[in-house]
Protein backbone atom coordinates (compact mmCIF):
# COMPACT_ATOMS: atom_id res chain seq x y z
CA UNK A 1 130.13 84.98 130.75
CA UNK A 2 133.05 87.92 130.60
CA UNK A 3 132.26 90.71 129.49
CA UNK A 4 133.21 92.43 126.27
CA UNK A 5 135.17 95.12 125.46
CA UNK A 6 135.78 96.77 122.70
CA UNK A 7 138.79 98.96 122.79
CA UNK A 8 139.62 101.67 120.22
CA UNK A 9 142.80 102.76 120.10
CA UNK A 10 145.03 103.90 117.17
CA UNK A 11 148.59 103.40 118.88
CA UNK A 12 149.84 99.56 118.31
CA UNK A 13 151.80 99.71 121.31
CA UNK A 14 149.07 101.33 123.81
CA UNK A 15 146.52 99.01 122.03
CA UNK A 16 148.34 96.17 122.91
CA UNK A 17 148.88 96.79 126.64
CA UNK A 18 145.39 97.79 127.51
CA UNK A 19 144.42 94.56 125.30
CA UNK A 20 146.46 92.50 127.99
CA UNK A 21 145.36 94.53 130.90
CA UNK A 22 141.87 93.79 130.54
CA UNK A 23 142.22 90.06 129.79
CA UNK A 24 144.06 89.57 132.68
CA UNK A 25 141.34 91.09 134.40
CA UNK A 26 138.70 88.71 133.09
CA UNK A 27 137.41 90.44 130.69
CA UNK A 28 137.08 89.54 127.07
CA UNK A 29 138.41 92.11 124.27
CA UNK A 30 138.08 92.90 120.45
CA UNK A 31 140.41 95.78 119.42
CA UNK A 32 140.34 98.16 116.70
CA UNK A 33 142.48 101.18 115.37
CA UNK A 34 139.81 103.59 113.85
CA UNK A 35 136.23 104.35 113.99
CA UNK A 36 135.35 102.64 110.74
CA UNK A 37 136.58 99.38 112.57
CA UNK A 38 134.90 99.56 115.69
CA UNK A 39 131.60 99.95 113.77
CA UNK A 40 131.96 97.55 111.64
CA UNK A 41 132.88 95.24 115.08
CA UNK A 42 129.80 96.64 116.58
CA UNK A 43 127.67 96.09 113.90
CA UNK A 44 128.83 92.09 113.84
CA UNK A 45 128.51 91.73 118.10
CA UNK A 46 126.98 94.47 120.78
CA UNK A 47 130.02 94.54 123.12
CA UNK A 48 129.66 95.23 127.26
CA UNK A 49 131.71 98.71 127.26
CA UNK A 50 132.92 100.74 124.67
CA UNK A 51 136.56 102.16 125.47
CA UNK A 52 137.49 104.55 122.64
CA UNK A 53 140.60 107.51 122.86
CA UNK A 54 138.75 110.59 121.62
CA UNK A 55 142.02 111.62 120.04
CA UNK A 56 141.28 109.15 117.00
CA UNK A 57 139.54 112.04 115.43
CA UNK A 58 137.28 113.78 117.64
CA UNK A 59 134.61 114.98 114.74
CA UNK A 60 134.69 110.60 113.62
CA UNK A 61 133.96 109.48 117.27
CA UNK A 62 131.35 112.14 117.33
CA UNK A 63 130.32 110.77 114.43
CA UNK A 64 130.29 106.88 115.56
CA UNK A 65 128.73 107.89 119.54
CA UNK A 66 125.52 109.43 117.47
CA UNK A 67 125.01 106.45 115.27
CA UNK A 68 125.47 103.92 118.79
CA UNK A 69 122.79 106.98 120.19
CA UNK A 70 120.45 106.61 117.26
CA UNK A 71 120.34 102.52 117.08
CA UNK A 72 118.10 100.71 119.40
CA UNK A 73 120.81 97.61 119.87
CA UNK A 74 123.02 100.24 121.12
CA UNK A 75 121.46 103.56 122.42
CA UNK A 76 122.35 102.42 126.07
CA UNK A 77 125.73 100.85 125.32
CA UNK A 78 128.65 102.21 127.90
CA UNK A 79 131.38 104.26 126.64
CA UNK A 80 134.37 105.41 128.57
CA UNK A 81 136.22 107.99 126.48
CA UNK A 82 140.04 108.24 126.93
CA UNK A 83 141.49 111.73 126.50
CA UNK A 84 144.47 113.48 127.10
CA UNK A 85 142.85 117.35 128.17
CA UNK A 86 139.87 117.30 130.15
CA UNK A 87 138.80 120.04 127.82
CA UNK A 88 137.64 117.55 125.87
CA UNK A 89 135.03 116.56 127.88
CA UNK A 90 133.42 119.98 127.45
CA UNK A 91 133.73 119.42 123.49
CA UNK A 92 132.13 116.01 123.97
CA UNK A 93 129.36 117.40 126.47
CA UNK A 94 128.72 120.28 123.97
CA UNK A 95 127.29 117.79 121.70
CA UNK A 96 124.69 116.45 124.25
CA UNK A 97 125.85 112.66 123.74
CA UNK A 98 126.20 110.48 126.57
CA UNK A 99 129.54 109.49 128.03
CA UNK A 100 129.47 107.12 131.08
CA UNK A 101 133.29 107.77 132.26
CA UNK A 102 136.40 109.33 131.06
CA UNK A 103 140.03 108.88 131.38
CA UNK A 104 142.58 111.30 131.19
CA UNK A 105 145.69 110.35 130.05
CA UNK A 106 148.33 109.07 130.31
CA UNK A 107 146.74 106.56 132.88
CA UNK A 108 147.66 103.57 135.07
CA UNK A 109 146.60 99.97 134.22
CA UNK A 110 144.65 100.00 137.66
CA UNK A 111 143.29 103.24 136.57
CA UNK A 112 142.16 101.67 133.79
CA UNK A 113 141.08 98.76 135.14
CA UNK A 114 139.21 100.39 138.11
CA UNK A 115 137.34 102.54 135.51
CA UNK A 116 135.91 100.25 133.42
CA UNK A 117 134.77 97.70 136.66
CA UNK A 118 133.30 100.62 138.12
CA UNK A 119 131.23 101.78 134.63
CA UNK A 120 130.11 97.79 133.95
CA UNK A 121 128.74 97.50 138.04
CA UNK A 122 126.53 100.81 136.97
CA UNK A 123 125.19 98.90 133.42
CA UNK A 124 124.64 95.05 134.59
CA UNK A 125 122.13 93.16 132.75
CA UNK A 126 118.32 93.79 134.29
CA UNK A 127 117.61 90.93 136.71
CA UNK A 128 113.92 90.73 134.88
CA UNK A 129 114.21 91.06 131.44
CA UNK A 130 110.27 90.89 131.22
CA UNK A 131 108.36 93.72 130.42
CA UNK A 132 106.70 96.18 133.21
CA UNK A 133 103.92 98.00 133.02
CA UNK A 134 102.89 100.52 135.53
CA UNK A 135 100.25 102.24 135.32
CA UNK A 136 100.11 104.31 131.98
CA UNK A 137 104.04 103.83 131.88
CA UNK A 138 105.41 100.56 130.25
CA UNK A 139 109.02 99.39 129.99
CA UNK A 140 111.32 97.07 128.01
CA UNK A 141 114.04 96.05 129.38
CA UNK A 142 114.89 93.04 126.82
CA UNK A 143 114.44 96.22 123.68
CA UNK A 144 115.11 99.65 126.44
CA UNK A 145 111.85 100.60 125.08
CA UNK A 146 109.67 102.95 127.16
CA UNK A 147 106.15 103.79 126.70
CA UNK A 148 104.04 106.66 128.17
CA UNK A 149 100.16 106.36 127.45
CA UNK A 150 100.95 104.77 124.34
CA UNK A 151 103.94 107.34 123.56
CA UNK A 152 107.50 106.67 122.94
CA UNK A 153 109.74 107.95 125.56
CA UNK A 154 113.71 108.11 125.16
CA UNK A 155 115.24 108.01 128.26
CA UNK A 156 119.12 108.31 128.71
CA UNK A 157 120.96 104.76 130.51
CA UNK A 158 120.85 106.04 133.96
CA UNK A 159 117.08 107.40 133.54
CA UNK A 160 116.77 104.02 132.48
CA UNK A 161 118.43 102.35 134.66
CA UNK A 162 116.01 104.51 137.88
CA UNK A 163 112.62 104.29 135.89
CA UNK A 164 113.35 100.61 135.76
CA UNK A 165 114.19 100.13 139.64
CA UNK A 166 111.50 102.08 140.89
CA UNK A 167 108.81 100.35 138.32
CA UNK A 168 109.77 96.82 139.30
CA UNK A 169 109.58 98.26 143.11
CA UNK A 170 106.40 99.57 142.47
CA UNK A 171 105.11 101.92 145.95
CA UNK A 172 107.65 101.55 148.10
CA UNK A 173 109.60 104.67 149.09
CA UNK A 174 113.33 104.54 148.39
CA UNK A 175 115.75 107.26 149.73
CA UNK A 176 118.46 108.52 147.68
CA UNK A 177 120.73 106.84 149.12
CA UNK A 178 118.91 103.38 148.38
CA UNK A 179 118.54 104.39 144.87
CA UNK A 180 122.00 105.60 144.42
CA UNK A 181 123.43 101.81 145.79
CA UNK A 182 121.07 100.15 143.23
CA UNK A 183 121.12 102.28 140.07
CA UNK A 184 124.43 104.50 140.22
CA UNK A 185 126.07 101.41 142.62
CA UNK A 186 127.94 101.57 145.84
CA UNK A 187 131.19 101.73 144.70
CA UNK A 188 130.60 104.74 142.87
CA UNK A 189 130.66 107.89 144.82
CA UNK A 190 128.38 111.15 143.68
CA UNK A 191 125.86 112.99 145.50
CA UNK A 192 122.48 112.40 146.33
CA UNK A 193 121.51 115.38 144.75
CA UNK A 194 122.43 113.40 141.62
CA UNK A 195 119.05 111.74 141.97
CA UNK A 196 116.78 114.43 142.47
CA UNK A 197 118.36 116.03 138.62
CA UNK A 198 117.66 112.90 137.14
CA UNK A 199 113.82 112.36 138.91
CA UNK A 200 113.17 115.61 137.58
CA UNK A 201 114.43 114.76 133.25
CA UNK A 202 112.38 111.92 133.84
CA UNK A 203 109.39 113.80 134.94
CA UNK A 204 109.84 116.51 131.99
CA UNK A 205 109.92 113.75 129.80
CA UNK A 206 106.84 112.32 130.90
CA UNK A 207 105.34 115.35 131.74
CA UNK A 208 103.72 115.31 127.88
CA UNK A 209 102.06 111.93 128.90
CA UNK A 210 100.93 113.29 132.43
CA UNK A 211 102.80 110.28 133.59
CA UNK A 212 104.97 112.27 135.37
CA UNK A 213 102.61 112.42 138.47
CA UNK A 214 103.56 108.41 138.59
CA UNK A 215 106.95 109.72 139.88
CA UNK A 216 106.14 110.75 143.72
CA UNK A 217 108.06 112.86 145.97
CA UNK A 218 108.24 111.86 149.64
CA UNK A 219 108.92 114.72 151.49
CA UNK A 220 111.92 113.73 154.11
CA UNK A 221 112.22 110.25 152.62
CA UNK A 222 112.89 109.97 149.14
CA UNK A 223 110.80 108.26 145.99
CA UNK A 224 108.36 106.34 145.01
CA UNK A 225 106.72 104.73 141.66
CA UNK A 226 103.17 104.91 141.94
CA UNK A 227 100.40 103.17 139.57
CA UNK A 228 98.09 106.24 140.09
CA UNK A 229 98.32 109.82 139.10
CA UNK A 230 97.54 110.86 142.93
């Protein structure tokens, strides 16, 4: 099945050609010119990617990327964010709300295209959709639920996205590299230090739990999910 994107774009005329642009590419698209639209669309059908231009009205999509935050159907859906200044990426950042890619514009088609390929290869469905448990951690993929000794834990996408791999891969040691082909993807090119910052939120967020301790560091060789504390 294609997957969906919704693109938000006020413009008619930009609308239209990105529209085209990603059908041609495969995908399937639902388009909308405001932020009361693409909710609304949301609300009806959870699309694969959200592609919104931040110039809409940047306090509205603030607005509309906390309510996708706060909603369990949506809390880890993708968003690329099209801008024109990539000032506004600090603005966005400054509210602490997650946004998997931006483009600045004006933009290519293959750009464009290239962008949102590389963002969907990063969020694919989870192989298993069946719950894990793991010691005192348990996770959802089916709901992106996570559980700590009995205690909630929110996790951004790509904490997600690691706690999952390493759960379901349960005392094996993965290197960075490993874990940055299979959670971040190997067409996507950041450093390996990139893992160790997000090992580490993970850990402070289970650190309440004393779950952390699940989350082993191999000196010279990488990770490892462990069912023990040791």
């Amino acid at each position: 099945m294609p997957a969906l994107i919704l693109v938000v774009e006020a413009e008619p005329t930009i609308q239209s050609l990105i529209e085209v642009t990603l059908r041609r590419s495969g995908y399937d698209v639902l388009v909308g010119a405001n932020v009361d639209i693409a909710w609304r669309l949301i609300d009806e059908v959870v699309p694969s990617l959200l592609l919104i231009d931040w110039m809409l009205n940047g306090s509205r999509v603030i607005e509309l990327l906390r309510k996708l935050r706060a909603d369990t159907r949506t809390a880890h859906l993708p968003v690329v964010m099209m801008t024109t200044d990539v000032a506004d990426r600090n603005a966005i950042e400054a509210h602490g709300l997650a946004v998997d890619a931006y483009i600045i514009k004006p933009f290519s088609l293959n750009q464009l295209v290239t962008g949102v390929g590389a963002v969907l290869r990063r969020h694919p469905p989870p192989a298993n959709e069946d719950p894990v448990a793991l010691g005192g951690l348990e996770i959802n993929p089916a709901t992106r639920r996570v559980s700590a000794n009995g205690a909630t834990v929110n996790l951004g996408p790509t904490e997600f996205r690691l706690l999952h791999y390493l759960m379901t891969h349960p005392e094996r040691v993965h290197s960075r590299s490993v874990l940055l082909d299979e959670v971040w993807g190997d067409n996507v090119f950041v450093e390996e230090r990139t893992v160790d910052v997000h090992i580490r939120r993970i850990r402070e967020k289970l650190e309440p739990s004393g779950c952390d301790r699940q989350l082993q560091t191999v000196r010279g060789a990488g990770y490892r999910c462990s069912a023990t504390n040791e």
